[in-house]
Protein backbone atom coordinates (compact mmCIF):
# COMPACT_ATOMS: atom_id res chain seq x y z
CA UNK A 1 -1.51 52.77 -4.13
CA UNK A 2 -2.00 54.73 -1.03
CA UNK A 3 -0.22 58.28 -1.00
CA UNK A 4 -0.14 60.24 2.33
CA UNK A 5 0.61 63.86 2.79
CA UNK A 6 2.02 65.58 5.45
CA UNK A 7 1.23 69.13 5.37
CA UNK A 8 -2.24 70.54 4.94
CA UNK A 9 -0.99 73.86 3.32
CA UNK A 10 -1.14 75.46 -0.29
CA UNK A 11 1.03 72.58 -1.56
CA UNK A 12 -0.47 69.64 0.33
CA UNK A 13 -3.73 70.98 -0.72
CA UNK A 14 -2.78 71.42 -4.46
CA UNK A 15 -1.15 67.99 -4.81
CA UNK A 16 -4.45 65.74 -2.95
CA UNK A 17 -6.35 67.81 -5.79
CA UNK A 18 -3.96 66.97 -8.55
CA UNK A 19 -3.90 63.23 -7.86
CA UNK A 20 -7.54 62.97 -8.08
CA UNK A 21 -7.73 65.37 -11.42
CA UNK A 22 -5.16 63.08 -12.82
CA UNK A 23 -7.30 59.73 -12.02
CA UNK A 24 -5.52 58.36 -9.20
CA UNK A 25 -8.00 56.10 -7.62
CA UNK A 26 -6.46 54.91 -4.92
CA UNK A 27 -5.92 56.47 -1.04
CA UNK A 28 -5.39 59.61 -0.66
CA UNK A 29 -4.59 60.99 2.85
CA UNK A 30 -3.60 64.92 3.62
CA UNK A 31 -2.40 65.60 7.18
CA UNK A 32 -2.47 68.62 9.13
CA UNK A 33 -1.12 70.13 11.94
CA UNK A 34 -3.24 72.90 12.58
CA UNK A 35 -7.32 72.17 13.32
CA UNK A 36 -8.11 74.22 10.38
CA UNK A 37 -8.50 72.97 6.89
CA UNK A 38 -6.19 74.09 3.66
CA UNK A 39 -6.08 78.05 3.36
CA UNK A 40 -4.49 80.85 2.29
CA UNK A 41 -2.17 82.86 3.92
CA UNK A 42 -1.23 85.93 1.91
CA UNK A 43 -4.60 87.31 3.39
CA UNK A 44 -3.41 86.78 7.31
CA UNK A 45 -1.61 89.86 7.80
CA UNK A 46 -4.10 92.07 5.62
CA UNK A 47 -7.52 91.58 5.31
CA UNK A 48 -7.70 88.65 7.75
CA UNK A 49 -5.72 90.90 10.76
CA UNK A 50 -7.86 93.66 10.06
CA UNK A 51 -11.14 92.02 10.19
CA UNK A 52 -12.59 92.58 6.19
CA UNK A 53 -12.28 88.45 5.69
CA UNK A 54 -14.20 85.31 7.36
CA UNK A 55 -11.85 82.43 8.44
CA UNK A 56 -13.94 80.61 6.03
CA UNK A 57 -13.51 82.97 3.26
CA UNK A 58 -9.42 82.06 3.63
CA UNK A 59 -9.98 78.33 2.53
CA UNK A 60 -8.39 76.83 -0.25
CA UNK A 61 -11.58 74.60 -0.96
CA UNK A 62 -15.44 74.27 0.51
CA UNK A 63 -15.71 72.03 3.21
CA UNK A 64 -17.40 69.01 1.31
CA UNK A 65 -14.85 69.14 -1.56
CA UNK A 66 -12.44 66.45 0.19
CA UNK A 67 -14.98 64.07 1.06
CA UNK A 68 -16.42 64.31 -2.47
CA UNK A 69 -12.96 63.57 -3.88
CA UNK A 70 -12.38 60.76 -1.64
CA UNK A 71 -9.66 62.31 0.42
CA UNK A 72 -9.19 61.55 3.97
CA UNK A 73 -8.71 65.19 5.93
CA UNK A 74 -6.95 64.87 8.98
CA UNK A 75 -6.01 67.65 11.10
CA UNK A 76 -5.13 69.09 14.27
CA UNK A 77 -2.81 65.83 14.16
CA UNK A 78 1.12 66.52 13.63
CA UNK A 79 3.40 63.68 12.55
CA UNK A 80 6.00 62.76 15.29
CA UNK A 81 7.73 60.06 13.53
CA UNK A 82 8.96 58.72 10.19
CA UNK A 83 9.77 55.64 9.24
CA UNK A 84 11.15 54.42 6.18
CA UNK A 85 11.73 51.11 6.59
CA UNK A 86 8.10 50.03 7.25
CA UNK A 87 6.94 52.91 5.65
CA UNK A 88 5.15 54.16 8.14
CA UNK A 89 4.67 57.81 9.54
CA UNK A 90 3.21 58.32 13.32
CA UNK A 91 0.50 60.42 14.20
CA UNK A 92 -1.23 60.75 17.78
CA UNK A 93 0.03 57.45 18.85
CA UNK A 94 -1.16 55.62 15.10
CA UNK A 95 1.08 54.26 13.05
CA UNK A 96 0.16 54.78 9.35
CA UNK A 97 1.57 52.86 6.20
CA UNK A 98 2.28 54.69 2.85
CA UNK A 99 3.42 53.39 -0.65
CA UNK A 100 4.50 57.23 -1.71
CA UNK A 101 4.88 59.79 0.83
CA UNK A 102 4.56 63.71 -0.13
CA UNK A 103 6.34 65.74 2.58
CA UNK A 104 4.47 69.37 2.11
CA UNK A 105 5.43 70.78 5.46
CA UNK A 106 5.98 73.89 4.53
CA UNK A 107 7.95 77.03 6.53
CA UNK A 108 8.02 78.33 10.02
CA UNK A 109 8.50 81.87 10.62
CA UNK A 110 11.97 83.14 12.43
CA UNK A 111 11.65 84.15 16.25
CA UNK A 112 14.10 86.41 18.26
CA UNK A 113 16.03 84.59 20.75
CA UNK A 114 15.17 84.26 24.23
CA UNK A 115 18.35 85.47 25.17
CA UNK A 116 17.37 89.30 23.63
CA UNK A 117 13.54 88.95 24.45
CA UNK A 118 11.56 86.99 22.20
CA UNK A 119 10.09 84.79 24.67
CA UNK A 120 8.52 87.56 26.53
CA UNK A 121 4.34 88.15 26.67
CA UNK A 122 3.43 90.52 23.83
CA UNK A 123 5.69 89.43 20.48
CA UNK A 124 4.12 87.54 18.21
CA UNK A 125 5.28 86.47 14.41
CA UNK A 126 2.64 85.59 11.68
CA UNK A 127 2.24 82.75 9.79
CA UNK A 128 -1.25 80.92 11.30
CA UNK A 129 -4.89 81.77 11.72
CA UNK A 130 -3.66 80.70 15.60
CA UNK A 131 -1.20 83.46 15.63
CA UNK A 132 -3.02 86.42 13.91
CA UNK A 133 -6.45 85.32 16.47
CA UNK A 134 -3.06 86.12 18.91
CA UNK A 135 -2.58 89.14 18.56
CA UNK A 136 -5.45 90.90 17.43
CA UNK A 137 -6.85 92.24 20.64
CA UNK A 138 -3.64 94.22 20.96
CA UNK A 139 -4.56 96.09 17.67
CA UNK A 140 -6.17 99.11 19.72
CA UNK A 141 -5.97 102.90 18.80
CA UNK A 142 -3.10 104.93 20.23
CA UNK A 143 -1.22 101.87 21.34
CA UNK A 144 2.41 101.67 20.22
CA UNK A 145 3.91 98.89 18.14
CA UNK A 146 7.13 97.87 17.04
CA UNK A 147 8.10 95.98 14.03
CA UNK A 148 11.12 93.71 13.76
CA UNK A 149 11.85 93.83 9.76
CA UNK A 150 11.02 95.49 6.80
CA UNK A 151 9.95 92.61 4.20
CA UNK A 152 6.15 91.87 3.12
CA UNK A 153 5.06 90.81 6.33
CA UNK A 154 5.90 93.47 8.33
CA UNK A 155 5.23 95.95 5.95
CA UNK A 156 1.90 94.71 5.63
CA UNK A 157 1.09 94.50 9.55
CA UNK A 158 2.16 97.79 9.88
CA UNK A 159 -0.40 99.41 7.38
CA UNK A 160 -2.80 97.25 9.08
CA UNK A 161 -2.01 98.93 12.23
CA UNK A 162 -1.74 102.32 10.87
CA UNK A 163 -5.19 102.21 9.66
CA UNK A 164 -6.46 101.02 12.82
CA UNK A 165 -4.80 104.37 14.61
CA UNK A 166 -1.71 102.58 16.13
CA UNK A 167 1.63 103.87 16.47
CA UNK A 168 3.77 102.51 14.53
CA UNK A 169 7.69 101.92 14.07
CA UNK A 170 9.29 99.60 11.87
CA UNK A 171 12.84 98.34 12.49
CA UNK A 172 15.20 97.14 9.32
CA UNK A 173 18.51 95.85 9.62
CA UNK A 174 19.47 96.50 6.01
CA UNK A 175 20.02 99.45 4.41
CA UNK A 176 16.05 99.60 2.80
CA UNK A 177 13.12 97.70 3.47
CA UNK A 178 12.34 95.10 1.24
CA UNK A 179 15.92 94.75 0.30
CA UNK A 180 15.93 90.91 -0.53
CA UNK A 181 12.55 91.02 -2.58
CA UNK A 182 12.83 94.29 -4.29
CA UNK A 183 14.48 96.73 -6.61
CA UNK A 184 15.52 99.96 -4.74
CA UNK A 185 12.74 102.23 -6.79
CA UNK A 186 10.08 100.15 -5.37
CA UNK A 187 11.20 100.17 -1.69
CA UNK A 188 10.76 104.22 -2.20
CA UNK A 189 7.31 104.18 -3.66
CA UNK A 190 6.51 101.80 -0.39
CA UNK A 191 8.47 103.79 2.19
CA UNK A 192 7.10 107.23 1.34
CA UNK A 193 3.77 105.50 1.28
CA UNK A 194 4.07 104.30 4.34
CA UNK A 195 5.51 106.92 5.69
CA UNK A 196 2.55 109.16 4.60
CA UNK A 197 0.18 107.04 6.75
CA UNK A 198 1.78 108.01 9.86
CA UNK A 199 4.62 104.84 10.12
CA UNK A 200 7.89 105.62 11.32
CA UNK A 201 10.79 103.40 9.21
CA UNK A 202 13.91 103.11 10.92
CA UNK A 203 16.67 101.57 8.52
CA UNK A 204 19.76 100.34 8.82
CA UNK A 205 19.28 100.04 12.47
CA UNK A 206 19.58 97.11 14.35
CA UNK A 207 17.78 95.54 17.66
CA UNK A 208 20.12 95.14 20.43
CA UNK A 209 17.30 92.98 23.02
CA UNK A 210 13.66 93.70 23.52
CA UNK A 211 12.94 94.63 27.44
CA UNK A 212 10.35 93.94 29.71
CA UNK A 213 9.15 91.19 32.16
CA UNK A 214 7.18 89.23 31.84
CA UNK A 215 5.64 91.89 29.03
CA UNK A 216 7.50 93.58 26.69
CA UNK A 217 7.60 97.36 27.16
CA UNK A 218 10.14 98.68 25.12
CA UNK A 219 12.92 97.80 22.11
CA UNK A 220 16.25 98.72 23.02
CA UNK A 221 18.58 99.43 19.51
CA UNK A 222 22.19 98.78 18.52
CA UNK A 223 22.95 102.05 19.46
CA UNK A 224 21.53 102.42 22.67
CA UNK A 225 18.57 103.96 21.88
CA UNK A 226 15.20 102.57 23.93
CA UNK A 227 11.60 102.70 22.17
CA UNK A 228 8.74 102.15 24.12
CA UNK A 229 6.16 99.23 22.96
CA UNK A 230 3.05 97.78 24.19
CA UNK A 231 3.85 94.97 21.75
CA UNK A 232 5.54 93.30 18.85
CA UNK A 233 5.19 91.59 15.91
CA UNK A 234 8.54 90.03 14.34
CA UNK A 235 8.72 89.59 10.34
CA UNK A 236 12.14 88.38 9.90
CA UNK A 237 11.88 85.33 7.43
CA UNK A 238 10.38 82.13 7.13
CA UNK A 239 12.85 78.94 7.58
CA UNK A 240 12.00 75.15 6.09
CA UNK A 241 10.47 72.37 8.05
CA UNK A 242 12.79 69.61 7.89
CA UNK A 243 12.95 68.41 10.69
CA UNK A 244 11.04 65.14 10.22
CA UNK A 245 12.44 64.62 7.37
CA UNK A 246 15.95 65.31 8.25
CA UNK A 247 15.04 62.91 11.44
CA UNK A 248 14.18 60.51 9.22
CA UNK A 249 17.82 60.84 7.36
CA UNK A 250 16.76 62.38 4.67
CA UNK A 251 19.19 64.71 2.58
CA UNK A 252 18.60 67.60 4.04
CA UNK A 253 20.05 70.98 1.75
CA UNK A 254 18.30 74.41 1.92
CA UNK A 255 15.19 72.38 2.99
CA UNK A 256 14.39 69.23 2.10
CA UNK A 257 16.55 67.77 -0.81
CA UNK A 258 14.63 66.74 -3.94
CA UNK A 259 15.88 65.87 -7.44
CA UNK A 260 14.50 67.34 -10.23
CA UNK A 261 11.58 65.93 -10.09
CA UNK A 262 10.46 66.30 -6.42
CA UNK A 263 11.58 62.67 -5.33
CA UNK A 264 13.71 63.29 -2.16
CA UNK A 265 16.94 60.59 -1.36
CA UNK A 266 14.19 57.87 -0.53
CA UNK A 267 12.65 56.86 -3.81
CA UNK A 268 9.24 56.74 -2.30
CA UNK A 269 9.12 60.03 -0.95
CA UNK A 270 8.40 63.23 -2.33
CA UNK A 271 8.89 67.00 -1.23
CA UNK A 272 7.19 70.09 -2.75
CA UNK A 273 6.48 73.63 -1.26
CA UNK A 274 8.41 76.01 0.78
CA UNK A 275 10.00 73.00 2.73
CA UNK A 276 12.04 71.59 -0.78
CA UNK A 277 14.72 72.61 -2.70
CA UNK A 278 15.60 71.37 -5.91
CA UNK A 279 18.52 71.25 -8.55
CA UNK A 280 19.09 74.91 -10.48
CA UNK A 281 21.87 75.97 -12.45
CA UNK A 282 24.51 73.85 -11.04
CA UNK A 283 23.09 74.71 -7.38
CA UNK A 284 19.77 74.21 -5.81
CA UNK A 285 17.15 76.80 -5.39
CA UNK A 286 13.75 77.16 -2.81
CA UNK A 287 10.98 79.19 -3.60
CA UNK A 288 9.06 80.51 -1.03
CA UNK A 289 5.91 81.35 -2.99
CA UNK A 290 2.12 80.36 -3.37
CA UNK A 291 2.29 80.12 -7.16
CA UNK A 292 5.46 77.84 -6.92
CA UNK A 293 4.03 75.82 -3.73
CA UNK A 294 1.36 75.05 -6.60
CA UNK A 295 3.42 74.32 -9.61
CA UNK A 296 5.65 72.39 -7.79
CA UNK A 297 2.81 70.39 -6.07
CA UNK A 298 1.18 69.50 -9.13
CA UNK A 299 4.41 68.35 -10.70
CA UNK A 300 4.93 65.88 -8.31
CA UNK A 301 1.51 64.68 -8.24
CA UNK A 302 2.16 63.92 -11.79
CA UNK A 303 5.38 61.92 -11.02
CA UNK A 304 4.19 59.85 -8.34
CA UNK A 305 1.81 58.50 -11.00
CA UNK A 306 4.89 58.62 -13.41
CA UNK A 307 5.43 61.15 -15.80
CA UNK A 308 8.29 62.06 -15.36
CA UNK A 309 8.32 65.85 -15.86
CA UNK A 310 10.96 67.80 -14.33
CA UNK A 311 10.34 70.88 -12.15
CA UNK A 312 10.91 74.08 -13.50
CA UNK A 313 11.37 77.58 -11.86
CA UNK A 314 8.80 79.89 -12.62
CA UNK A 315 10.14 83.11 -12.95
CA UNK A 316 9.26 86.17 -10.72
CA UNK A 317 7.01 83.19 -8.45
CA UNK A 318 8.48 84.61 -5.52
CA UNK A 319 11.67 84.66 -3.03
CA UNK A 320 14.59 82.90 -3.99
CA UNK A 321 16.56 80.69 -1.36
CA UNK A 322 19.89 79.09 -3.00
CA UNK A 323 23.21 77.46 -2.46
């Protein structure tokens, strides 16, 4: 029984390794896009941004591990096609079969529209070792950022920058930062923290367009106000990749549709990670977490061999996406 993967992140990583703990013995293939192998990326905006961890130091597993286990690594290779008739998913021109097919793809993080300035030079978002290598020659003392939303990410590049000597302003929409994630006691302990280490937090106020060409140079607010920048990072949320899957005709809701026990609408496919959701309560519910990505992975890896265990949420694993 050959199972491919597609998606070389926490999940895809998690469920290769589960197959082979739980004696599969057949093919396993993992598939990523990006030329490095499995890592974390909690560490990106912190210690990777400001320069205290190693790329190497941010992988999930040594180099050797997946040859030793018998997996087949391939990255730097994104899949352009499924199809589920043959069975077959397309990478660089290859056509590859699959008896079960684990769709780990993950989350890509929210940009600002062209129309208001997100295509300019000098905003970046972070979610890959590609992006943070990006941006962090712009990380210079007495140069002036701006930061498009108040959640983990941004908060986190912004002490990054602060302790690097940058000035820096944080923008939030809502009425506190970290609104979605966290009770209003703990958004004070982290604003006046902040706050103490020279940031500037700016709530409740919204970005009318950033301005500039071809470079950004400034943020100009909802109410008219203009705030010079030599550059920007936006941290406005993550969204699901679907798209091959929902190419493919997949059910696609709040991600990619699962049942409860990680099989999507095609029996012999399989979703886990930031990408799936999966029945809760009468709804369905997608966690974007590393402990979940996990869980969930190693669920399904059980399944495809058949056990049959449902997936269940792990409380306080992370953010909660539902319908």
């Amino acid at each position: 029984m050959r199972v491919v993967i597609v998606g070389a992140g926490q999940a895809g990583a998690a469920l290769a390794a589960r197959l082979r703990a739980l004696g599969h013995s057949g093919a396993i293939t993992l598939i990523g896009e990006e030329p490095a192998p499995p890592y974390q990326r909690p560490p990106l905006s912190k210690a990777y941004l400001l320069g205290d961890m190693e790329e190497e130091r941010l992988w999930l597993r040594a180099a050797d591990f997946y040859s030793d286990n018998a997996i087949e690594l391939r990255l730097g290779q994104p899949v352009t096609a499924l199809d589920r008739a043959t069975k077959t998913i397309t990478l660089g021109g290859e056509s590859l079969p699959y008896d079960h097919l684990a769709l780990t793809t993950g989350s890509a993080p929210r940009h600002l529209p062209a129309a208001i300035g997100g295509d300019l030079q000098g905003v970046y978002t972070v979610r890959t070792l590609a992006d943070v290598d990006a941006m962090r020659a712009e990380f210079v003392p007495g140069r002036r950022v701006i930061i498009i939303g108040g959640g983990y990410i941004g908060l986190e590049a912004a002490a990054v920058a602060a302790k690097l000597g940058l000035d820096v302003t944080v923008l939030e929409m809502a009425p506190r930062i970290l609104q979605r994630v966290a009770c209003p006691e703990t958004s004070d302990h982290v604003r006046a923290l902040h706050v103490a280490h020279g940031v500037k937090i700016l709530e409740s106020t919204g970005l009318d367009r950033l301005l500039g060409a071809p470079r950004v140079t400034a943020a100009r607010l909802a109410d008219g106000r203009e705030l010079p920048a030599d550059f920007v990072i936006v941290g406005v949320g993550i969204t699901p990749n679907a798209q091959l899957a929902g190419a493919a005709g997949l059910t696609i809701d709040n991600g990619i549709a699962t049942d409860a026990m990680g099989r999507t609408s095609d029996p012999a496919i399989w979703s886990a990670g930031d990408c799936a959701s999966f029945p809760w309560q009468g709804g369905r519910i997608r966690l974007e977490s590393v402990g979940n990505a996990i869980d969930q992975a190693e669920v399904v890896a059980a399944n495809i061999l058949g056990a049959n265990t449902p997936i269940r949420r792990n409380h306080g694993s992370g953010r909660i996406s539902s319908t």
